[in-house]
C-alpha atoms as a PDB file:
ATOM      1  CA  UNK A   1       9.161  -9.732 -28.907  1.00  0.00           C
ATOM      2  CA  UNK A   2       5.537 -10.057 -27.308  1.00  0.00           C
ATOM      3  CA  UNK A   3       2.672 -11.307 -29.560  1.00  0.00           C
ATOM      4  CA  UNK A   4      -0.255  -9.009 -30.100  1.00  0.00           C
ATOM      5  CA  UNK A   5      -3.046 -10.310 -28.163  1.00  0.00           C
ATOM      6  CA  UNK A   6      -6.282 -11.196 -29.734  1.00  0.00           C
ATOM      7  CA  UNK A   7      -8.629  -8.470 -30.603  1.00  0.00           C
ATOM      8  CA  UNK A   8     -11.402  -8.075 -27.997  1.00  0.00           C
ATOM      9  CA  UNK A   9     -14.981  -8.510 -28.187  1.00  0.00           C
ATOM     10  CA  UNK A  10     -17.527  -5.674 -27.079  1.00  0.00           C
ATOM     11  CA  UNK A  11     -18.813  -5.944 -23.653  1.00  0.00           C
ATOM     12  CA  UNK A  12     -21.228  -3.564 -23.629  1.00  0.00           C
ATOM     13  CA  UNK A  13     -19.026  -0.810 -21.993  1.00  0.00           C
ATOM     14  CA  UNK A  14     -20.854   2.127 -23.713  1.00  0.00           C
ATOM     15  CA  UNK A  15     -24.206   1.236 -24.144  1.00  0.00           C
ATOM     16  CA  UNK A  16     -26.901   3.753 -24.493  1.00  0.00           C
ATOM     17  CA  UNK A  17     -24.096   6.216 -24.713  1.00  0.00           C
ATOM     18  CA  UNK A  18     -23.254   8.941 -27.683  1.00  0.00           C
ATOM     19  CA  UNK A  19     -19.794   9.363 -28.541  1.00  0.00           C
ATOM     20  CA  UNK A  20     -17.602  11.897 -30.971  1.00  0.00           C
ATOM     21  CA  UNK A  21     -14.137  10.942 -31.399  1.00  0.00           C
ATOM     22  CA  UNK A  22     -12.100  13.846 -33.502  1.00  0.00           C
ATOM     23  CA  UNK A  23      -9.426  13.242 -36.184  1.00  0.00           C
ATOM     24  CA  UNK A  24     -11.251   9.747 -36.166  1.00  0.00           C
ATOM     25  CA  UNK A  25     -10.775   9.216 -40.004  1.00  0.00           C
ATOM     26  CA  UNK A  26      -7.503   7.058 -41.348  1.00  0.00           C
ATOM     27  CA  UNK A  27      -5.799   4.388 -39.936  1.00  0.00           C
ATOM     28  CA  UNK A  28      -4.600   5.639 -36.217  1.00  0.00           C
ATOM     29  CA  UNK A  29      -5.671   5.783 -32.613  1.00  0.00           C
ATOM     30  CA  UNK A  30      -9.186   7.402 -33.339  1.00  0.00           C
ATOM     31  CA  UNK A  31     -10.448   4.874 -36.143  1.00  0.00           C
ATOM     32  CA  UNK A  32      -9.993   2.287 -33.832  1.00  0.00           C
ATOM     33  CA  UNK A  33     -11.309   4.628 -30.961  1.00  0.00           C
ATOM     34  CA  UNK A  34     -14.437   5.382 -33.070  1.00  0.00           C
ATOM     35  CA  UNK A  35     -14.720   1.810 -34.269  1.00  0.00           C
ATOM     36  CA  UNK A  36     -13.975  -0.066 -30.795  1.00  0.00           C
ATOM     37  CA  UNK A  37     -16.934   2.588 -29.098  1.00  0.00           C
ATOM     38  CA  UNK A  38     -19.472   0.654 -31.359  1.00  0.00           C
ATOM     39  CA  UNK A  39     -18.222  -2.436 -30.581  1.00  0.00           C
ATOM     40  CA  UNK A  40     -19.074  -1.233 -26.769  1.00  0.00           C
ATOM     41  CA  UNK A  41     -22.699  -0.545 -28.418  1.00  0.00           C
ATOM     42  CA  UNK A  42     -22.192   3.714 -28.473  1.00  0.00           C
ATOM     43  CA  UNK A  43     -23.974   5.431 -30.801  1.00  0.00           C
ATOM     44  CA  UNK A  44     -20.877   7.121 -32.473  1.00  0.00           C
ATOM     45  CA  UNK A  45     -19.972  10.799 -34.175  1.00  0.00           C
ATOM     46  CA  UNK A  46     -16.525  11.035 -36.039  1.00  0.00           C
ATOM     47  CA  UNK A  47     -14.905  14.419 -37.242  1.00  0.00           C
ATOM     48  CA  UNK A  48     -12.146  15.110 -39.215  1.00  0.00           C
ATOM     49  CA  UNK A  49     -10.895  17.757 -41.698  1.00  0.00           C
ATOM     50  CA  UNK A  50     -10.502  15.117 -44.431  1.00  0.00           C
ATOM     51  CA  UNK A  51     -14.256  14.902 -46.238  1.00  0.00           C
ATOM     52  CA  UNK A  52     -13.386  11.339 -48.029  1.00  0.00           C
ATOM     53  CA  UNK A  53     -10.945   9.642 -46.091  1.00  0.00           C
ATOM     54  CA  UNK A  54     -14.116  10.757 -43.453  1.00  0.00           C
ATOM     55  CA  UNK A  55     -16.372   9.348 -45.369  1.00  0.00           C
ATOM     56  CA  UNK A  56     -14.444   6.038 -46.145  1.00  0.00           C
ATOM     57  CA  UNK A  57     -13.735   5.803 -42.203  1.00  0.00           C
ATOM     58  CA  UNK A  58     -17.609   6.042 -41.300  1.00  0.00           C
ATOM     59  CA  UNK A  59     -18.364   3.308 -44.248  1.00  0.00           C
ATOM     60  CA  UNK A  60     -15.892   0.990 -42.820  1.00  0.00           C
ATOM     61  CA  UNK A  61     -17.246   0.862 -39.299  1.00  0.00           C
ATOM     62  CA  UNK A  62     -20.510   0.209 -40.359  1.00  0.00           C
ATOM     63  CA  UNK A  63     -18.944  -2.835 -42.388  1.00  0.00           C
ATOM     64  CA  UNK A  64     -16.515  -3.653 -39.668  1.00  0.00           C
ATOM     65  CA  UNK A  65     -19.178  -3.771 -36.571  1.00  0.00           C
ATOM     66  CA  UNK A  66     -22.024  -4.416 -38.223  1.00  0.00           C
ATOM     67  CA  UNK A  67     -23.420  -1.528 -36.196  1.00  0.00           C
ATOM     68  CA  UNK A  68     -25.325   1.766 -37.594  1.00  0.00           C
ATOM     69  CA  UNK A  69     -23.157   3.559 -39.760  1.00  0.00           C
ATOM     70  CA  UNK A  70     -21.909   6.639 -37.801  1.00  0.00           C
ATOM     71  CA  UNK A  71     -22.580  10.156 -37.998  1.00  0.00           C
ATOM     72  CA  UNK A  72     -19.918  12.742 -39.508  1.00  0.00           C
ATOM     73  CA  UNK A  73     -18.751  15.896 -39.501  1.00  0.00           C
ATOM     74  CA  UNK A  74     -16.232  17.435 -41.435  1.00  0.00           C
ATOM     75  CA  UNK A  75     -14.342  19.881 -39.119  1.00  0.00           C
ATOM     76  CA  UNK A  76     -10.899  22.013 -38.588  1.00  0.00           C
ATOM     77  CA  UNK A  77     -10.172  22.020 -35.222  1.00  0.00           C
ATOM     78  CA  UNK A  78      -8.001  25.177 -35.331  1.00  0.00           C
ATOM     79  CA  UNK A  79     -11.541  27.016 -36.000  1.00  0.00           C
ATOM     80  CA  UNK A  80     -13.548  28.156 -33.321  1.00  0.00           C
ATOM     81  CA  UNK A  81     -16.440  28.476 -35.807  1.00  0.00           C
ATOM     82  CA  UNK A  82     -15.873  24.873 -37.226  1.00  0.00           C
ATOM     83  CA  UNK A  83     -15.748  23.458 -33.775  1.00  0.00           C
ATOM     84  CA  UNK A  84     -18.974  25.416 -32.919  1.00  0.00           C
ATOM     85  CA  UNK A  85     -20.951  23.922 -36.068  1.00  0.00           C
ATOM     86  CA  UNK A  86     -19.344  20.250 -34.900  1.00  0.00           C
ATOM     87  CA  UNK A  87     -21.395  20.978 -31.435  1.00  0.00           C
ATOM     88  CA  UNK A  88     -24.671  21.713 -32.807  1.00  0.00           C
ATOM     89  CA  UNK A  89     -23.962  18.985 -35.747  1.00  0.00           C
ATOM     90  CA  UNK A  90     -23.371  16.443 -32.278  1.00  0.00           C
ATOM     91  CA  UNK A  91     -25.905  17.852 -30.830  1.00  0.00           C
ATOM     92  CA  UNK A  92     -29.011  17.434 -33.574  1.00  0.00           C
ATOM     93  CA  UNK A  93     -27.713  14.020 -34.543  1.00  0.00           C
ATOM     94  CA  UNK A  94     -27.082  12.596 -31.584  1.00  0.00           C
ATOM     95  CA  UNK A  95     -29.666  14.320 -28.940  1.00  0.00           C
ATOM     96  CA  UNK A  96     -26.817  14.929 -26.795  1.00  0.00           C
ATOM     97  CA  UNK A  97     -23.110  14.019 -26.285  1.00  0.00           C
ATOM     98  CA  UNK A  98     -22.288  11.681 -23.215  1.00  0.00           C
ATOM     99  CA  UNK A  99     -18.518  10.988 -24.466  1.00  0.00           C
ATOM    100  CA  UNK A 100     -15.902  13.785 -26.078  1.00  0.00           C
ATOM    101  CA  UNK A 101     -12.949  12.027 -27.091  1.00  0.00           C
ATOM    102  CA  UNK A 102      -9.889  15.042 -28.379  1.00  0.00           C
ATOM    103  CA  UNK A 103      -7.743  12.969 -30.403  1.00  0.00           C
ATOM    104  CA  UNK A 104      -6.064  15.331 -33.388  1.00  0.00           C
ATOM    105  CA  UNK A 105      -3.041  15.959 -32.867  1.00  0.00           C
ATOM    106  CA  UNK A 106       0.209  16.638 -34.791  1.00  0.00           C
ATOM    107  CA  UNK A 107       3.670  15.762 -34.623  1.00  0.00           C
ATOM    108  CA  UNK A 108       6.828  16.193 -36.904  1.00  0.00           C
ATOM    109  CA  UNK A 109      10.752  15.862 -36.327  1.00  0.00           C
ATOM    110  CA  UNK A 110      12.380  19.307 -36.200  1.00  0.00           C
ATOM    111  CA  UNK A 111      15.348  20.377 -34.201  1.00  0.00           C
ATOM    112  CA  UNK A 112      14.850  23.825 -32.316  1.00  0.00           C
ATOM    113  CA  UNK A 113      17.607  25.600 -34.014  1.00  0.00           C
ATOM    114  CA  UNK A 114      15.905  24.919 -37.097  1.00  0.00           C
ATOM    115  CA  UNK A 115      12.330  25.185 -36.199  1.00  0.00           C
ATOM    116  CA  UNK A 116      10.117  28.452 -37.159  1.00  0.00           C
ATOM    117  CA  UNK A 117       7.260  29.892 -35.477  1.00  0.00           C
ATOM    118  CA  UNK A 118       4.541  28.634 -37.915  1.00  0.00           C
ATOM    119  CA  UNK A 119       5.763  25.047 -37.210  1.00  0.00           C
ATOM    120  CA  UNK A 120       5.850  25.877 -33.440  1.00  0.00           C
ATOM    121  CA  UNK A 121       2.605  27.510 -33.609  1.00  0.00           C
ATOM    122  CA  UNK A 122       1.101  24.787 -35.728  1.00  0.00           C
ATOM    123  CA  UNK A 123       1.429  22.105 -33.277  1.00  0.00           C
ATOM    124  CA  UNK A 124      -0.101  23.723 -30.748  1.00  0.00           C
ATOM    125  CA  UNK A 125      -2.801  25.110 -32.412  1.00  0.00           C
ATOM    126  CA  UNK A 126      -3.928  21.740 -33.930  1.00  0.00           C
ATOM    127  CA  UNK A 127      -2.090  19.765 -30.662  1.00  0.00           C
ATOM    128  CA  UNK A 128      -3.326  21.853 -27.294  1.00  0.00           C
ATOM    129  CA  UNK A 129      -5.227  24.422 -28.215  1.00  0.00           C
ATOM    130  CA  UNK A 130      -7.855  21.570 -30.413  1.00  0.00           C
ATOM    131  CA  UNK A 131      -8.395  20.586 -27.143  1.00  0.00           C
ATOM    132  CA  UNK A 132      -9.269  23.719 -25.362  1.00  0.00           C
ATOM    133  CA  UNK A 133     -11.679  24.787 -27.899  1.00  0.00           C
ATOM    134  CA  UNK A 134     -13.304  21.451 -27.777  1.00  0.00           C
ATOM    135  CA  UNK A 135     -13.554  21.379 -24.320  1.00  0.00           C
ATOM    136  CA  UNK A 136     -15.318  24.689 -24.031  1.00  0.00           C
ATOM    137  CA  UNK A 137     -17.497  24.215 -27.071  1.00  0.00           C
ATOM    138  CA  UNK A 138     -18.461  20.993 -25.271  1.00  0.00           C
ATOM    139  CA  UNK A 139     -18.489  21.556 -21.343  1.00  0.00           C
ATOM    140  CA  UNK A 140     -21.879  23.900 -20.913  1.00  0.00           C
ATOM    141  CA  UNK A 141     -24.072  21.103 -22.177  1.00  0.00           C
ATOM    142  CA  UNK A 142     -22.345  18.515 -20.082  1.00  0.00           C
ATOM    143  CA  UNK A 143     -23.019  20.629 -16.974  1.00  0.00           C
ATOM    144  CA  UNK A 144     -26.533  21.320 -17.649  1.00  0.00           C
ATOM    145  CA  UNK A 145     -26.923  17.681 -17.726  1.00  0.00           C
ATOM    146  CA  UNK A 146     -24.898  17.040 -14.627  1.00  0.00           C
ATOM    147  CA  UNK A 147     -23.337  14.518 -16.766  1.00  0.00           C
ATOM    148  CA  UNK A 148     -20.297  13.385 -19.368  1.00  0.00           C
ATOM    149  CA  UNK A 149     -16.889  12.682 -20.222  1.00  0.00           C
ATOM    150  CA  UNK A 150     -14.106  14.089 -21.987  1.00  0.00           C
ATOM    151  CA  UNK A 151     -11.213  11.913 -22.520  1.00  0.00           C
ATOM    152  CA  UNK A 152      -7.866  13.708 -24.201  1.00  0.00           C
ATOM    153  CA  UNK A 153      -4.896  12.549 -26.451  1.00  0.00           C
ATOM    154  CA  UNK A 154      -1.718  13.183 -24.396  1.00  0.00           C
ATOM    155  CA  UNK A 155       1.797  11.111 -24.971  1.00  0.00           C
ATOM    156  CA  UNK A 156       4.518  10.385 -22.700  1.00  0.00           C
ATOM    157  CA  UNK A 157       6.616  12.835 -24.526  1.00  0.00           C
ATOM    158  CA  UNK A 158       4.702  14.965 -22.557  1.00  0.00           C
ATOM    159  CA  UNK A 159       6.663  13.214 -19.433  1.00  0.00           C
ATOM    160  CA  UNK A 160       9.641  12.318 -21.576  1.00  0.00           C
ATOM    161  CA  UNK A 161      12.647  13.621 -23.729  1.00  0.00           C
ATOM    162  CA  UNK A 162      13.069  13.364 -27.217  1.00  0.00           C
ATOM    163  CA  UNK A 163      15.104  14.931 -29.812  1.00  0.00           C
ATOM    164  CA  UNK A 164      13.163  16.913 -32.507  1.00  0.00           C
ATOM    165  CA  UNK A 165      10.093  16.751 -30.634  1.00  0.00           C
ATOM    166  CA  UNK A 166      10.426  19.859 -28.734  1.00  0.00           C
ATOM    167  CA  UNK A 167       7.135  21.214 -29.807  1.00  0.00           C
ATOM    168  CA  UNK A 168       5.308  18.422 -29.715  1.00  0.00           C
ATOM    169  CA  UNK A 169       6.145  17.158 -26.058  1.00  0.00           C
ATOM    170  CA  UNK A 170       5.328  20.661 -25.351  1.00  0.00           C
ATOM    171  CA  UNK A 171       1.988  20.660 -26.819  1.00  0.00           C
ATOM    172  CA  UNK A 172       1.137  17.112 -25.150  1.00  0.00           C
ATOM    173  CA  UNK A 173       2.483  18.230 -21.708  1.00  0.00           C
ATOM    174  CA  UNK A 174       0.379  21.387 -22.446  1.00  0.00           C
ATOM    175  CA  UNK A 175      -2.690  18.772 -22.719  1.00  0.00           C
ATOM    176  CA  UNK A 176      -2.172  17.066 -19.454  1.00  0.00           C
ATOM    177  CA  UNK A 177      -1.820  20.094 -17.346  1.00  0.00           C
ATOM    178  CA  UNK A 178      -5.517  21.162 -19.328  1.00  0.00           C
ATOM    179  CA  UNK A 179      -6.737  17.874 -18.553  1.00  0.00           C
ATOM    180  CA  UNK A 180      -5.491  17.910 -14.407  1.00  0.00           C
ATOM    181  CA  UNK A 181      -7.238  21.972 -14.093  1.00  0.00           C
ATOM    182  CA  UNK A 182     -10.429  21.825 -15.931  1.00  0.00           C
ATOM    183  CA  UNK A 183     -10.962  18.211 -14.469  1.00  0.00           C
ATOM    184  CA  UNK A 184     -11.322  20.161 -11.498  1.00  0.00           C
ATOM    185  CA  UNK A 185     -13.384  22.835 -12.093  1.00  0.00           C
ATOM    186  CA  UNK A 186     -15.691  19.935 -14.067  1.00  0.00           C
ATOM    187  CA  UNK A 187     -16.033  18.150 -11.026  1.00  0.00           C
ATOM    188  CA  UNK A 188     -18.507  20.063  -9.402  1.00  0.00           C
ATOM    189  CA  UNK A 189     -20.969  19.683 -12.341  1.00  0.00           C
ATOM    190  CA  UNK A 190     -20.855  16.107 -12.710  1.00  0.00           C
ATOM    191  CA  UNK A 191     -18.099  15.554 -15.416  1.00  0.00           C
ATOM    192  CA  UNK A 192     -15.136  13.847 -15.589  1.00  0.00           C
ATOM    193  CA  UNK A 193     -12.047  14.999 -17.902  1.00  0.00           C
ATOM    194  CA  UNK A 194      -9.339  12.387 -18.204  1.00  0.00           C
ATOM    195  CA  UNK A 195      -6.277  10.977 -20.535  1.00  0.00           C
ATOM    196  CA  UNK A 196      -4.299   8.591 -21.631  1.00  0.00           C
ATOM    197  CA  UNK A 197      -0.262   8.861 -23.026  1.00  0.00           C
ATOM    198  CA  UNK A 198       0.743   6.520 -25.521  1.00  0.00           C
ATOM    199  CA  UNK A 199       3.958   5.836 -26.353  1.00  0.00           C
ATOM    200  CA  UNK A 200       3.977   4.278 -29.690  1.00  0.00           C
ATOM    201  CA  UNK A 201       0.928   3.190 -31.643  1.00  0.00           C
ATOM    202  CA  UNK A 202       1.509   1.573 -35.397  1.00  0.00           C
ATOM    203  CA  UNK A 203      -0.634   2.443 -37.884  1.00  0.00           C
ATOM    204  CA  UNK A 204      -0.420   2.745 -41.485  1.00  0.00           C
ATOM    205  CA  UNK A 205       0.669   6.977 -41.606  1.00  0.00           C
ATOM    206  CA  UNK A 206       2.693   6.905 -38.686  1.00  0.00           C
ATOM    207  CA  UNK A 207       4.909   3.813 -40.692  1.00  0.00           C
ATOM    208  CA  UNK A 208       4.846   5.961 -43.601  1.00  0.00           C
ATOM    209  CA  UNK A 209       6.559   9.225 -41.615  1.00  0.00           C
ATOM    210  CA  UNK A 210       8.925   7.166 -39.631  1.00  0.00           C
ATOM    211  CA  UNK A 211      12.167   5.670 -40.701  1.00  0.00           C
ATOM    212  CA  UNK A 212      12.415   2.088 -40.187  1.00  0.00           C
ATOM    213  CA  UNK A 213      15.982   2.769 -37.629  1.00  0.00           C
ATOM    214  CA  UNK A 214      13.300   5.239 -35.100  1.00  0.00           C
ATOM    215  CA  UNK A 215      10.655   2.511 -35.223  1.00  0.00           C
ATOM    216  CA  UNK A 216      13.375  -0.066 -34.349  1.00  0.00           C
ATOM    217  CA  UNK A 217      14.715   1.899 -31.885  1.00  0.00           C
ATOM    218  CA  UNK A 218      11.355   2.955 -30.358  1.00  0.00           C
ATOM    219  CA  UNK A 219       9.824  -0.139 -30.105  1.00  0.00           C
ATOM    220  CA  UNK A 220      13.193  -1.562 -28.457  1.00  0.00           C
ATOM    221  CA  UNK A 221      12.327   0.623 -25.695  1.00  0.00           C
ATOM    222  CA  UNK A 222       8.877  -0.760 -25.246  1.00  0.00           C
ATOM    223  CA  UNK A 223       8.997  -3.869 -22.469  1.00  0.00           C
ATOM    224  CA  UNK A 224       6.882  -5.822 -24.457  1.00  0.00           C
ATOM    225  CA  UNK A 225       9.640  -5.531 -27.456  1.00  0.00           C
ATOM    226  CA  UNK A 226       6.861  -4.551 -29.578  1.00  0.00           C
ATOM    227  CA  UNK A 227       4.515  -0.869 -30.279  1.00  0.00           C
ATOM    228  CA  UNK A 228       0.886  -1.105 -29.384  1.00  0.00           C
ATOM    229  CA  UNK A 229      -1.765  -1.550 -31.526  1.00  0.00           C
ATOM    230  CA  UNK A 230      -4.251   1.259 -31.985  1.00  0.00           C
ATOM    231  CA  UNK A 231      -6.908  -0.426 -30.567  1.00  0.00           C
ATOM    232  CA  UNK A 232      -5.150  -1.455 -27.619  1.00  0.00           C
ATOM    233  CA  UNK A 233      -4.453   2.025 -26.582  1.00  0.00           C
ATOM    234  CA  UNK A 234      -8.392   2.778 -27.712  1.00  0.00           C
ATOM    235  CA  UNK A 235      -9.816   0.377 -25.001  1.00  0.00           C
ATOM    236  CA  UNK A 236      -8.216   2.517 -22.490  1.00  0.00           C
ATOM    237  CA  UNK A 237     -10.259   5.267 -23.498  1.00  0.00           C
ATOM    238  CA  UNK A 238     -12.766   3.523 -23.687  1.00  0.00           C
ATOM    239  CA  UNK A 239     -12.593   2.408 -20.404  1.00  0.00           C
ATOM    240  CA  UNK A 240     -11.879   5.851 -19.147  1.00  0.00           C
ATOM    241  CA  UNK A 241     -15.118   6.884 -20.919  1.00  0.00           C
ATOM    242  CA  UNK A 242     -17.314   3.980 -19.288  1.00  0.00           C
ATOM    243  CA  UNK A 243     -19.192   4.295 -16.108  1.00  0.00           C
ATOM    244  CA  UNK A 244     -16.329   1.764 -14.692  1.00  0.00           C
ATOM    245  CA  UNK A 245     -14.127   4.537 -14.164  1.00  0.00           C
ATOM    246  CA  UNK A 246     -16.519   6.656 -12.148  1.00  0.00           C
ATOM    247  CA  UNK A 247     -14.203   7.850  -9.717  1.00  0.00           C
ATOM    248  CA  UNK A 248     -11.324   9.264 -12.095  1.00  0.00           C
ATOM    249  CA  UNK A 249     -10.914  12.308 -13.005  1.00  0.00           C
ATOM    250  CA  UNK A 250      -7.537  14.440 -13.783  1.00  0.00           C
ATOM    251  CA  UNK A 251      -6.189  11.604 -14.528  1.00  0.00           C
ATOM    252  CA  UNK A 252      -2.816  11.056 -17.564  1.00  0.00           C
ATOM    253  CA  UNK A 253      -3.041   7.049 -18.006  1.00  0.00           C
ATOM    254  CA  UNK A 254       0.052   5.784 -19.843  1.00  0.00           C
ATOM    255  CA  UNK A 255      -0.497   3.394 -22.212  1.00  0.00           C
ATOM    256  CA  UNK A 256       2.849   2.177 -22.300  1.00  0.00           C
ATOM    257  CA  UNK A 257       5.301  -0.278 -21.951  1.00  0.00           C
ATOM    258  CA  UNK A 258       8.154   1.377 -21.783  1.00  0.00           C
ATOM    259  CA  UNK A 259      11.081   0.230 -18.945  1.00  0.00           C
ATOM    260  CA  UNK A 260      10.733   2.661 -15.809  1.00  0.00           C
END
């Protein structure tokens, strides 16, 4: 098995920038998103649906970094009326949004013979269509401005097969196609949509909603012998979201280092 690197300093990556990550409260990818954009010297927005685990997660990057403690907004991305309030919250606190980072998703094992609408229609709605509503809540500032970017939570299940995971890989291949067409049509206004795909990413919930044999198993798969850590899959965004990747857009980076 490969030993985790060091954690990285900040190099600046995002400064002068204003950031929102979503889902951003916990232990997973967009904590460490959220917390790794201050590092890059971002003034930062988190969401969530969760009003104390949100607060908790905005306290401990302020600890953490040492930076300003960042701005927060509770909000259910399944609700168009939420995700409108989260714009105008993003928009009063931070003067305007430079950096849109979709991260909620959600997953679950459940075999298709067994599955019901409701959990099929869950994971979309929270999983893909999150994403669109973000996206459009988000897009007509960014174009006034000429100006922005919107990076996007994918997975390579979206690329891959996996039992039980039906509706998820469906929902995540569902966010790379969004990502590929409205990177296009956000093009000619100055914005760039991107994403990346994990494979797997340990953090403290997904440990608690995996059995020990899948995370053996997964991880096995991984070249490095080993998952990634959250924040290692956060500094792609990161760079994604930084003026160093200018010319990408419709972009799915894996983050992954799973055997071809």
């Amino acid at each position: 098995m490969s030993l985790t690197p060091s954690y990285p300093p900040g190099r600046q990556l995002l400064a002068g920038k204003t950031v929102l990550v979503t889902a951003a409260a916990g232990t997973g990818i967009g904590y460490a998103t959220a917390r790794r954009a201050a590092e890059e010297g971002a003034r930062v927005m988190i969401s969530d649906w969760h009003e104390r685990r949100l607060g908790e997660a905005a306290a401990r990057i302020a600890q953490e970094t040492g930076s300003a403690t960042p701005a927060r907004f509770v909000c259910d991305v399944t609700d168009q009326a939420q995700v409108d309030a989260l714009r105008d919250a993003a928009a009063a606190e931070l003067g305007g949004l430079d950096v849109l980072i979709n991260n909620a998703g959600l997953g679950g094992e459940r075999a298709v013979v067994d599955m019901t609408d409701d959990e099929w229609h869950r994971v979309f709605d929270v999983t893909l269509n999150s994403v669109f509503r973000m996206t459009r809540a988000f897009l007509p500032a960014m174009y006034e401005r000429k100006a922005g970017a919107i990076i996007n939570n994918a997975s390579v299940l979206g690329w891959r097969a996996q039992k039980g995971q039906a509706h998820y890989a469906a929902a995540k291949a569902g966010v790379m196609a969004f990502t590929r067409c409205s990177a296009i049509e956000a093009a000619e206004h100055g914005v760039r949509i991107n994403a990346v795909a994990p494979s797997i990413a340990m953090h403290a919930f997904l440990a608690k909603v995996t059995s020990d044999d899948l995370l053996v198993e997964l991880s096995a798969r991984e070249a490095f012998g080993r998952p990634a850590e959250v924040w290692e899959v956060a500094n792609v965004m990161l760079f994604l979201a930084s003026d160093l990747a200018s010319y990408m857009t419709g972009e799915v980076v894996s983050v992954s280092s799973q055997h071809a």
